[in-house]
PDB file of N, CA and C in Angstrom:
ATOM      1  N   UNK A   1     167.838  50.056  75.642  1.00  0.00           N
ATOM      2  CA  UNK A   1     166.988  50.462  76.730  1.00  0.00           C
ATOM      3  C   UNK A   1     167.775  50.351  78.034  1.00  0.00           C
ATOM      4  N   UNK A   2     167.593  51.328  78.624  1.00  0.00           N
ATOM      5  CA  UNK A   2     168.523  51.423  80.349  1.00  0.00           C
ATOM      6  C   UNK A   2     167.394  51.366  81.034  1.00  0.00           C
ATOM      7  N   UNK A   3     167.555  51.133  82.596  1.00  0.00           N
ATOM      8  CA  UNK A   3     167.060  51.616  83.540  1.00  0.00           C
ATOM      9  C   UNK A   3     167.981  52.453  84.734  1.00  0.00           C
ATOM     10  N   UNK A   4     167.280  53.261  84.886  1.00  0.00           N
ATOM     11  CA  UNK A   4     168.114  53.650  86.586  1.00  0.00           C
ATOM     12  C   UNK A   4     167.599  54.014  87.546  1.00  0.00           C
ATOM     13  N   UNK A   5     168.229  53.277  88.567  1.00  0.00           N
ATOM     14  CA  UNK A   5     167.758  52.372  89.933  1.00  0.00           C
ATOM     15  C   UNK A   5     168.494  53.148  91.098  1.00  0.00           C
ATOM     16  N   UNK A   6     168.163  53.554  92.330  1.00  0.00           N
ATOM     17  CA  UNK A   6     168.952  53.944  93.465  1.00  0.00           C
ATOM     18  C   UNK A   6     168.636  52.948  94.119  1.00  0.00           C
ATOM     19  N   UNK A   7     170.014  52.438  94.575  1.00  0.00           N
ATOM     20  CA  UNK A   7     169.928  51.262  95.780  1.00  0.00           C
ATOM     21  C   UNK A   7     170.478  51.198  96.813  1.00  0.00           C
ATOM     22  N   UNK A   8     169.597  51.553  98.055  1.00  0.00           N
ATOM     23  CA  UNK A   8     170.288  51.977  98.998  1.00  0.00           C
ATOM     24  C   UNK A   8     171.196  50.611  99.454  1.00  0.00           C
ATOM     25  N   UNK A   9     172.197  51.170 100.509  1.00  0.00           N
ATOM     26  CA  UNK A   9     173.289  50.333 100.919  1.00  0.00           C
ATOM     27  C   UNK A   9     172.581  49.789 101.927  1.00  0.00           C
ATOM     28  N   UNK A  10     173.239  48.223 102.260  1.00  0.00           N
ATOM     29  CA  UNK A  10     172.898  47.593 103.539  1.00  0.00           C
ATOM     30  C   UNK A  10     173.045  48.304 104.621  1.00  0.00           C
ATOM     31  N   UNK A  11     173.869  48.803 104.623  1.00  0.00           N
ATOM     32  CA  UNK A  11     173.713  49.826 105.717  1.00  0.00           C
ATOM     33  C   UNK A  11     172.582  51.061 106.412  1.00  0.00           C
ATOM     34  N   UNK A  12     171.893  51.467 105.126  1.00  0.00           N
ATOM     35  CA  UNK A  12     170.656  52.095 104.500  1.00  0.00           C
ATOM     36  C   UNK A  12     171.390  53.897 104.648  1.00  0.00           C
ATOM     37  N   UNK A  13     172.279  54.165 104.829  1.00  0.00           N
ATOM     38  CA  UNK A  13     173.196  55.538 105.224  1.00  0.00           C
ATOM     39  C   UNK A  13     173.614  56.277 103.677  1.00  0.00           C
ATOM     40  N   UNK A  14     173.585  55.285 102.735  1.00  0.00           N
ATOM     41  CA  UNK A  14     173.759  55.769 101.376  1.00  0.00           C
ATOM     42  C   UNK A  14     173.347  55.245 100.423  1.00  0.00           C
ATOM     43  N   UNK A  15     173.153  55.874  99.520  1.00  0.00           N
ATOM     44  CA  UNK A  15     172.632  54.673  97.977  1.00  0.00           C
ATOM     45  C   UNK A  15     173.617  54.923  96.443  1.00  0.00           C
ATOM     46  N   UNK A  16     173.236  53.890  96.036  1.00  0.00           N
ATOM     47  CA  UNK A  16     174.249  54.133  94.810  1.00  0.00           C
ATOM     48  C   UNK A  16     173.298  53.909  93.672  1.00  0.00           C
ATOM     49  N   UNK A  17     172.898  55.119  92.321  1.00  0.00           N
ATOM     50  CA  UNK A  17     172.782  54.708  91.673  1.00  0.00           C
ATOM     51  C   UNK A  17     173.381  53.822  90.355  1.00  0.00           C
ATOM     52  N   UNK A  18     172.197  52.738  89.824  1.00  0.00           N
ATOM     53  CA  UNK A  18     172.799  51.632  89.424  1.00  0.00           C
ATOM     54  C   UNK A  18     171.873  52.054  87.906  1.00  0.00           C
ATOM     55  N   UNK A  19     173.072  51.428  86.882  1.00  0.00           N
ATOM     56  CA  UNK A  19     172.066  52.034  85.309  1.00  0.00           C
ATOM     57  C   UNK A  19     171.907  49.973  84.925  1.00  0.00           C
ATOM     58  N   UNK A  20     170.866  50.341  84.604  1.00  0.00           N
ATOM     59  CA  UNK A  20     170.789  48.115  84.212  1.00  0.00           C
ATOM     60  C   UNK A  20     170.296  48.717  82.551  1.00  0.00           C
ATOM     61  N   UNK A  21     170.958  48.095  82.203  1.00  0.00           N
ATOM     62  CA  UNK A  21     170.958  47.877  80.338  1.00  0.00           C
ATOM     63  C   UNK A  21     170.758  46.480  79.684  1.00  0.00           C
ATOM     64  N   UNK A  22     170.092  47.010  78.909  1.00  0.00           N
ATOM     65  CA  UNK A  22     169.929  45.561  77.221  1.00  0.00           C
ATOM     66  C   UNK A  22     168.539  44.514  77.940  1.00  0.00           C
ATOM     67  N   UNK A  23     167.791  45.024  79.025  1.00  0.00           N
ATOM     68  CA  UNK A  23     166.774  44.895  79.948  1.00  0.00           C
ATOM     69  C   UNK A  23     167.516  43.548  80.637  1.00  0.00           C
ATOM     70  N   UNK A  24     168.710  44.172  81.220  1.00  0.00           N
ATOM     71  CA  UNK A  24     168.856  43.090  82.211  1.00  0.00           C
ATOM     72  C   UNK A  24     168.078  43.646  83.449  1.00  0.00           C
ATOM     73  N   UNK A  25     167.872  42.674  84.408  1.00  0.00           N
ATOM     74  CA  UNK A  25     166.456  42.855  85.340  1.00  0.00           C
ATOM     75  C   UNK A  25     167.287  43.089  86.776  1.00  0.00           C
ATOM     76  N   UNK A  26     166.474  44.386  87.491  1.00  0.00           N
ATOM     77  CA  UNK A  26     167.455  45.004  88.382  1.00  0.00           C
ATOM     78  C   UNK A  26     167.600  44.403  89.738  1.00  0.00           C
ATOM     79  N   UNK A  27     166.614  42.821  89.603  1.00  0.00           N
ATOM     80  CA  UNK A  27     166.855  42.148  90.988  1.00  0.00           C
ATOM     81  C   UNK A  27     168.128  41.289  90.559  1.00  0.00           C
ATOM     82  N   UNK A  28     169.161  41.458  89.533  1.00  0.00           N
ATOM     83  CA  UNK A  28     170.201  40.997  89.349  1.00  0.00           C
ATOM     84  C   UNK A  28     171.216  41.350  90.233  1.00  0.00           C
ATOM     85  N   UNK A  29     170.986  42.657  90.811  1.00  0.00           N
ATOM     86  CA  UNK A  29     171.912  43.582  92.060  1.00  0.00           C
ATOM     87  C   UNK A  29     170.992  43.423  93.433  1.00  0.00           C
ATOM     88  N   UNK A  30     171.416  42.228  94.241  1.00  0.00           N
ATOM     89  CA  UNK A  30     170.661  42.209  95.134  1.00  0.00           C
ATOM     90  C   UNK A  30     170.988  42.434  96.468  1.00  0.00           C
ATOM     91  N   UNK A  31     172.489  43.113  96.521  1.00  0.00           N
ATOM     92  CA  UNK A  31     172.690  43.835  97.494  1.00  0.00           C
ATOM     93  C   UNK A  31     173.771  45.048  97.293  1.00  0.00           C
ATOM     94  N   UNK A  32     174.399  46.024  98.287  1.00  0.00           N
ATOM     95  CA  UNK A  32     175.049  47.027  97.615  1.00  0.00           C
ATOM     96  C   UNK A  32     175.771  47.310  99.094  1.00  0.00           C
ATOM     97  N   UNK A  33     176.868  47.363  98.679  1.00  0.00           N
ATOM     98  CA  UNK A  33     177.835  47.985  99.843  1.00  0.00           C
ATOM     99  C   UNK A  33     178.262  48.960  99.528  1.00  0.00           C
ATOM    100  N   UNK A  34     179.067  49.955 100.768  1.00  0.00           N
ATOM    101  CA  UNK A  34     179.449  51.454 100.401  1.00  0.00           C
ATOM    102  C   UNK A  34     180.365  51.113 101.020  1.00  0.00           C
ATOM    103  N   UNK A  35     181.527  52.083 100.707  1.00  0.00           N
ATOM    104  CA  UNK A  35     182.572  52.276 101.028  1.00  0.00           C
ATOM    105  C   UNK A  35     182.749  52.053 102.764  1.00  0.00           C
ATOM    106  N   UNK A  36     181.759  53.149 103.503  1.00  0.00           N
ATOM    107  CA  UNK A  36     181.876  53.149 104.722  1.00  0.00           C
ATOM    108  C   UNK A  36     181.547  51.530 105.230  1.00  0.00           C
ATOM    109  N   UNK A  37     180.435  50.451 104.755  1.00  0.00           N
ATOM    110  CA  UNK A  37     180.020  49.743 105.136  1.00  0.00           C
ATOM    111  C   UNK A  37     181.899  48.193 104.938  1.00  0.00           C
ATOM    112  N   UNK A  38     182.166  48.463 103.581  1.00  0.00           N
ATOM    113  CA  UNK A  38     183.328  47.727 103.825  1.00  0.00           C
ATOM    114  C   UNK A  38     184.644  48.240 104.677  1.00  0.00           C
ATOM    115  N   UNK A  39     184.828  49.458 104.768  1.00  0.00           N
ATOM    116  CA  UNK A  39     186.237  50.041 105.876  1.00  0.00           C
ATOM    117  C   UNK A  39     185.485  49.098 107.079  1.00  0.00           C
ATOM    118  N   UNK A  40     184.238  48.716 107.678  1.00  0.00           N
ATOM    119  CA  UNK A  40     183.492  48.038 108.741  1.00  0.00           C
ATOM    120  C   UNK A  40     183.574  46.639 108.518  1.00  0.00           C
ATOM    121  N   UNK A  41     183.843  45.865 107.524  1.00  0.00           N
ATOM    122  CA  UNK A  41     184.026  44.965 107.517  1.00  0.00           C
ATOM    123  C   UNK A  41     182.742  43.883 107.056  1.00  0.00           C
ATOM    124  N   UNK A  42     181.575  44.898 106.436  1.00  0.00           N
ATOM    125  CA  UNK A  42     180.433  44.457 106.461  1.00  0.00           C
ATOM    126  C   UNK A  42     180.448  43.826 104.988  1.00  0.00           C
ATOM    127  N   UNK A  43     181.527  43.744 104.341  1.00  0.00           N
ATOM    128  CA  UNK A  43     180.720  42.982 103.370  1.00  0.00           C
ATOM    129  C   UNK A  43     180.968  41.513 103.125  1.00  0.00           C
ATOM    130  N   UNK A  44     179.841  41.075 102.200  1.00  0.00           N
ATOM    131  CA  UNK A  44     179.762  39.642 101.704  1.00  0.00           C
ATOM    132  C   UNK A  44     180.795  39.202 100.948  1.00  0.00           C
ATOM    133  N   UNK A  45     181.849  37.912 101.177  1.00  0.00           N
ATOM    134  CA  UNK A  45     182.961  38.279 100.438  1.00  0.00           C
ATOM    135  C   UNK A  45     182.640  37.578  98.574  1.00  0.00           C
ATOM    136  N   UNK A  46     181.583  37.166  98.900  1.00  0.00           N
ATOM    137  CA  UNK A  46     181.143  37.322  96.915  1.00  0.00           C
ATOM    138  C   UNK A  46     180.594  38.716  96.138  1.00  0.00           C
ATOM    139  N   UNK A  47     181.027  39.740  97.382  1.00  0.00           N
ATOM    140  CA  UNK A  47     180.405  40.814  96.250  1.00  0.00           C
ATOM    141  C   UNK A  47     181.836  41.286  95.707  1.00  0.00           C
ATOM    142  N   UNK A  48     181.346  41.804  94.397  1.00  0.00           N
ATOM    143  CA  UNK A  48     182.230  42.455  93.018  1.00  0.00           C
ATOM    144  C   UNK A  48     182.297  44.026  93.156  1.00  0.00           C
ATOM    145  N   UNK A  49     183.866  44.225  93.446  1.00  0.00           N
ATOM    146  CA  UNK A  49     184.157  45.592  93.372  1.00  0.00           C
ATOM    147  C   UNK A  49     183.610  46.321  91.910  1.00  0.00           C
ATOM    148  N   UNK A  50     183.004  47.807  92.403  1.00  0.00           N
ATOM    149  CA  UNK A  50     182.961  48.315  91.116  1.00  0.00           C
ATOM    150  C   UNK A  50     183.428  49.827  91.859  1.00  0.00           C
ATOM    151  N   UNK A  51     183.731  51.106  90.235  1.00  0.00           N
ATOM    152  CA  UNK A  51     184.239  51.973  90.821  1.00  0.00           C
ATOM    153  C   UNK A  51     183.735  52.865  92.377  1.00  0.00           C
ATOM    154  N   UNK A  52     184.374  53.624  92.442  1.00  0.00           N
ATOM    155  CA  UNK A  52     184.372  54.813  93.739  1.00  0.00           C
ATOM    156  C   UNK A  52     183.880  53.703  95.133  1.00  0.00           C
ATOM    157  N   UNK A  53     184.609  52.490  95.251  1.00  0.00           N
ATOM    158  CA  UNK A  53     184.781  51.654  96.637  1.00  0.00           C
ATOM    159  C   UNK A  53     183.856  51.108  96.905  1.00  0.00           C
ATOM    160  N   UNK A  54     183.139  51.328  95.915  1.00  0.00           N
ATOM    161  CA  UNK A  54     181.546  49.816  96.202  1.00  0.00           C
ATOM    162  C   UNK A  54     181.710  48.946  95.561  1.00  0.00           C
ATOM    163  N   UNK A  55     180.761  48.098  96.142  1.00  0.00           N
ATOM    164  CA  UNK A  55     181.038  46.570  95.732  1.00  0.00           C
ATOM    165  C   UNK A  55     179.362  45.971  95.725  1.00  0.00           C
ATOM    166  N   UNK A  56     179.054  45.663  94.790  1.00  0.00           N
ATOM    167  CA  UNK A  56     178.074  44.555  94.320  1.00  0.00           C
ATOM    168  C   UNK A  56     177.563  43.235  94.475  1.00  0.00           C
ATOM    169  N   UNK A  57     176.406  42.843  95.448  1.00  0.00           N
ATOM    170  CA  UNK A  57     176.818  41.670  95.051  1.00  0.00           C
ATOM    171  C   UNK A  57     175.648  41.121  94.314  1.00  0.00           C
ATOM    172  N   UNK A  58     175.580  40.240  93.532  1.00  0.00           N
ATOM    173  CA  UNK A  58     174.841  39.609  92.447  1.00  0.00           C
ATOM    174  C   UNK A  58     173.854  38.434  92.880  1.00  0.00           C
ATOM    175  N   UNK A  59     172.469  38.476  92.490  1.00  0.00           N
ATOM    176  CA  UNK A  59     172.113  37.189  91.588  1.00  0.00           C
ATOM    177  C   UNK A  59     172.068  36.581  90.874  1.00  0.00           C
ATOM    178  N   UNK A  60     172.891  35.488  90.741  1.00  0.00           N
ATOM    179  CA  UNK A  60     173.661  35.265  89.436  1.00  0.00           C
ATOM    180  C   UNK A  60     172.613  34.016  88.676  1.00  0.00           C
ATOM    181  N   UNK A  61     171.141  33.971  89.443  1.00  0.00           N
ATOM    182  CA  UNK A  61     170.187  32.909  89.222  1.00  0.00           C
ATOM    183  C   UNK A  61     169.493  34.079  88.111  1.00  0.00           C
ATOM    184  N   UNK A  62     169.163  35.292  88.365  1.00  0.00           N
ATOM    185  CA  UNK A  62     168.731  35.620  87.831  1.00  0.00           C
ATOM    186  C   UNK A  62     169.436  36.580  86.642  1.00  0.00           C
ATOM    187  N   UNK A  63     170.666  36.362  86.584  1.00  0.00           N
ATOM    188  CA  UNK A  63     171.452  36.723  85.271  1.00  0.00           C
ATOM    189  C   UNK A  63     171.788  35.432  84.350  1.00  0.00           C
ATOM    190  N   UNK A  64     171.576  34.774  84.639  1.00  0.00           N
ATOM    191  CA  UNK A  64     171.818  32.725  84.088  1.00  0.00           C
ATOM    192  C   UNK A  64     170.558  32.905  83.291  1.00  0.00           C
ATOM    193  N   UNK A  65     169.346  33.161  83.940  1.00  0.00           N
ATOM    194  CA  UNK A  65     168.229  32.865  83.463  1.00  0.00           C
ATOM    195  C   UNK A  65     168.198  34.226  82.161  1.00  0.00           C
ATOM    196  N   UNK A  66     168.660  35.379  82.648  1.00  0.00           N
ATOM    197  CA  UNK A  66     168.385  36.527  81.458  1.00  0.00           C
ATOM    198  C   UNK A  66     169.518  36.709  80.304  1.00  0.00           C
ATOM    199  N   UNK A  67     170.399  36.062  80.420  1.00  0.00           N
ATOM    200  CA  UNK A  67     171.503  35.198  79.448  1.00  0.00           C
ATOM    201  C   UNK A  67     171.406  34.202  78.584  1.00  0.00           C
ATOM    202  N   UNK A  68     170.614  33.074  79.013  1.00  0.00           N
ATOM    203  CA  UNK A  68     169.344  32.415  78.678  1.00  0.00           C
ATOM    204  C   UNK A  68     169.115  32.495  78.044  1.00  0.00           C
ATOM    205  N   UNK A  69     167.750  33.179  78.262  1.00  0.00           N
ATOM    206  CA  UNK A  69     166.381  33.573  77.251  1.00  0.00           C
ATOM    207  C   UNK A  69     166.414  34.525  76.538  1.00  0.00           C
ATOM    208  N   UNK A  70     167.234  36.145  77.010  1.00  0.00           N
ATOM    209  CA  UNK A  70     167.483  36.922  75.921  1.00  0.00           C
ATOM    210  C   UNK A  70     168.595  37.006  75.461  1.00  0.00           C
ATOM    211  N   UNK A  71     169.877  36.296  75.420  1.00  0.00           N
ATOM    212  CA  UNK A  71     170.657  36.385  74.811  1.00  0.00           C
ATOM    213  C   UNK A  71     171.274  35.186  74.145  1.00  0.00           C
ATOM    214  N   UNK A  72     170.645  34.134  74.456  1.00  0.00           N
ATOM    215  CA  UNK A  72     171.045  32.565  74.302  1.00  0.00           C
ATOM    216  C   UNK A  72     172.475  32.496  74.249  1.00  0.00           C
ATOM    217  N   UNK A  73     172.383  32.406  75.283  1.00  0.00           N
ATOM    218  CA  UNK A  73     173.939  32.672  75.794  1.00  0.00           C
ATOM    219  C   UNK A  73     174.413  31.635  77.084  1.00  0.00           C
ATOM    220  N   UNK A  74     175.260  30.615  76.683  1.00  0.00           N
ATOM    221  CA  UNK A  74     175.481  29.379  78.097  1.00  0.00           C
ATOM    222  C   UNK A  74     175.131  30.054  79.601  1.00  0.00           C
ATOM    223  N   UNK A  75     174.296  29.713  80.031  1.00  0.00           N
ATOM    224  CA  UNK A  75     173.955  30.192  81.543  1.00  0.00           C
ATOM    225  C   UNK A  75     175.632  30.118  82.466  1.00  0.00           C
ATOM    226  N   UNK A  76     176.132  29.167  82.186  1.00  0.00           N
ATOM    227  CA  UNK A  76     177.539  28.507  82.732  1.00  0.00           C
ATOM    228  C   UNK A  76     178.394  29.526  82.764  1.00  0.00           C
ATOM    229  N   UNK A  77     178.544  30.348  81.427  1.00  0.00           N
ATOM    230  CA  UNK A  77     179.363  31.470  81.017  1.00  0.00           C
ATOM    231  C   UNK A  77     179.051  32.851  82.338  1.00  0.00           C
ATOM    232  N   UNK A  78     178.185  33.029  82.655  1.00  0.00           N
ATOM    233  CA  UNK A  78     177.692  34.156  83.498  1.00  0.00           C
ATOM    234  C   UNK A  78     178.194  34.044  85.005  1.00  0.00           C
ATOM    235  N   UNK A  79     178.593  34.974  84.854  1.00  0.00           N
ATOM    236  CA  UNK A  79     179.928  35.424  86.484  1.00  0.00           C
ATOM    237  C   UNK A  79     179.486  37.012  86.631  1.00  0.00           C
ATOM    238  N   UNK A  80     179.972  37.659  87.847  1.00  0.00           N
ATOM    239  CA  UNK A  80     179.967  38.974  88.159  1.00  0.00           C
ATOM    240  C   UNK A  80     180.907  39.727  86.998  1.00  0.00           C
ATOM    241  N   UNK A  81     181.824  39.336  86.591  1.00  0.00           N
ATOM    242  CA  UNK A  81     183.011  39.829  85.575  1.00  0.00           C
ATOM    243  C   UNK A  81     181.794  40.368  83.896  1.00  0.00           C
ATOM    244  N   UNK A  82     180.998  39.541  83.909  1.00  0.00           N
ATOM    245  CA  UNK A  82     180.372  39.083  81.989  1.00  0.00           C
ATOM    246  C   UNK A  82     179.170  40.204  82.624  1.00  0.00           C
ATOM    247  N   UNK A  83     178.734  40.698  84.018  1.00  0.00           N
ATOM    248  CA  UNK A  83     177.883  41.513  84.047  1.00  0.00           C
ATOM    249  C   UNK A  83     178.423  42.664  84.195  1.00  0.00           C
ATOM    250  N   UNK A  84     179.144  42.784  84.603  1.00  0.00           N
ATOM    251  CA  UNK A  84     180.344  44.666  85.045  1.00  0.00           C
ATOM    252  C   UNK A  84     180.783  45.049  83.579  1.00  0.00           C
ATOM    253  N   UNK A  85     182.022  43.497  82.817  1.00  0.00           N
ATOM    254  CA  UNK A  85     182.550  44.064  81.743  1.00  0.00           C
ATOM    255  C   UNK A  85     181.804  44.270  80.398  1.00  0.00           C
ATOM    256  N   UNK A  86     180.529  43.419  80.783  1.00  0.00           N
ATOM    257  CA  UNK A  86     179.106  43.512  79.674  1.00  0.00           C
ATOM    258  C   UNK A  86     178.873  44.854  79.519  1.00  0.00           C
ATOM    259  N   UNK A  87     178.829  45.442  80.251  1.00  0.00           N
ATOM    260  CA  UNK A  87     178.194  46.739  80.520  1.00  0.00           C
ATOM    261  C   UNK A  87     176.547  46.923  80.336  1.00  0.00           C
ATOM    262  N   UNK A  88     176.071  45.674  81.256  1.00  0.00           N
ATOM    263  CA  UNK A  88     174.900  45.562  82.013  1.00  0.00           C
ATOM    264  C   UNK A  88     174.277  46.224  83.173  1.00  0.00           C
ATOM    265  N   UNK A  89     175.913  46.617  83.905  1.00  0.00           N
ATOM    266  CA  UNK A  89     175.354  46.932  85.140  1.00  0.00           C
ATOM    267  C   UNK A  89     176.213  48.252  85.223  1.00  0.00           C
ATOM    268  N   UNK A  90     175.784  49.347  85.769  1.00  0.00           N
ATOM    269  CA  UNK A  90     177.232  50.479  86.068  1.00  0.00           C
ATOM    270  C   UNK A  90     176.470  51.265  86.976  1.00  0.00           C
TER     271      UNK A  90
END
């Protein structure tokens, strides 16, 4: 099961759609930078590059918890890396 989500950028000038899979829950992406917004210097430096110059940044409370319960999977183990290379989030 996927979902897909448009999330506009902090900036609110663009949005990126986001596909969330295996029902990971889409307040897991709780903010979104664009390209234009980092050449500005606007981003958070915990967000996770993903392709075409955006960058992600995560709740990683609420990927701990859905690692958890649907995958029984060490909450500890869960980083921005186990959600991008999961292919949870794209």
């Amino acid at each position: 099961m996927s979902i897909t989500v448009d999330k506009p950028c902090i900036c609110g000038k663009q949005h990126r759609t986001l596909i969330f899979r295996a029902g990971m829950p889409i307040e897991v992406v709780d903010r979104v930078y664009c390209p234009t917004c980092i050449e500005q210097g606007l981003k958070n430096g915990e967000a996770f590059p993903v392709r075409g110059g955006w960058y992600l940044h995560f709740n990683l409370d609420v990927a701990r918890m859905f690692a958890m319960a649907k995958l029984g999977i060490d909450p500890a183990l869960v980083n921005p890396g186990f959600i991008i290379d999961g292919g949870y989030v794209d």
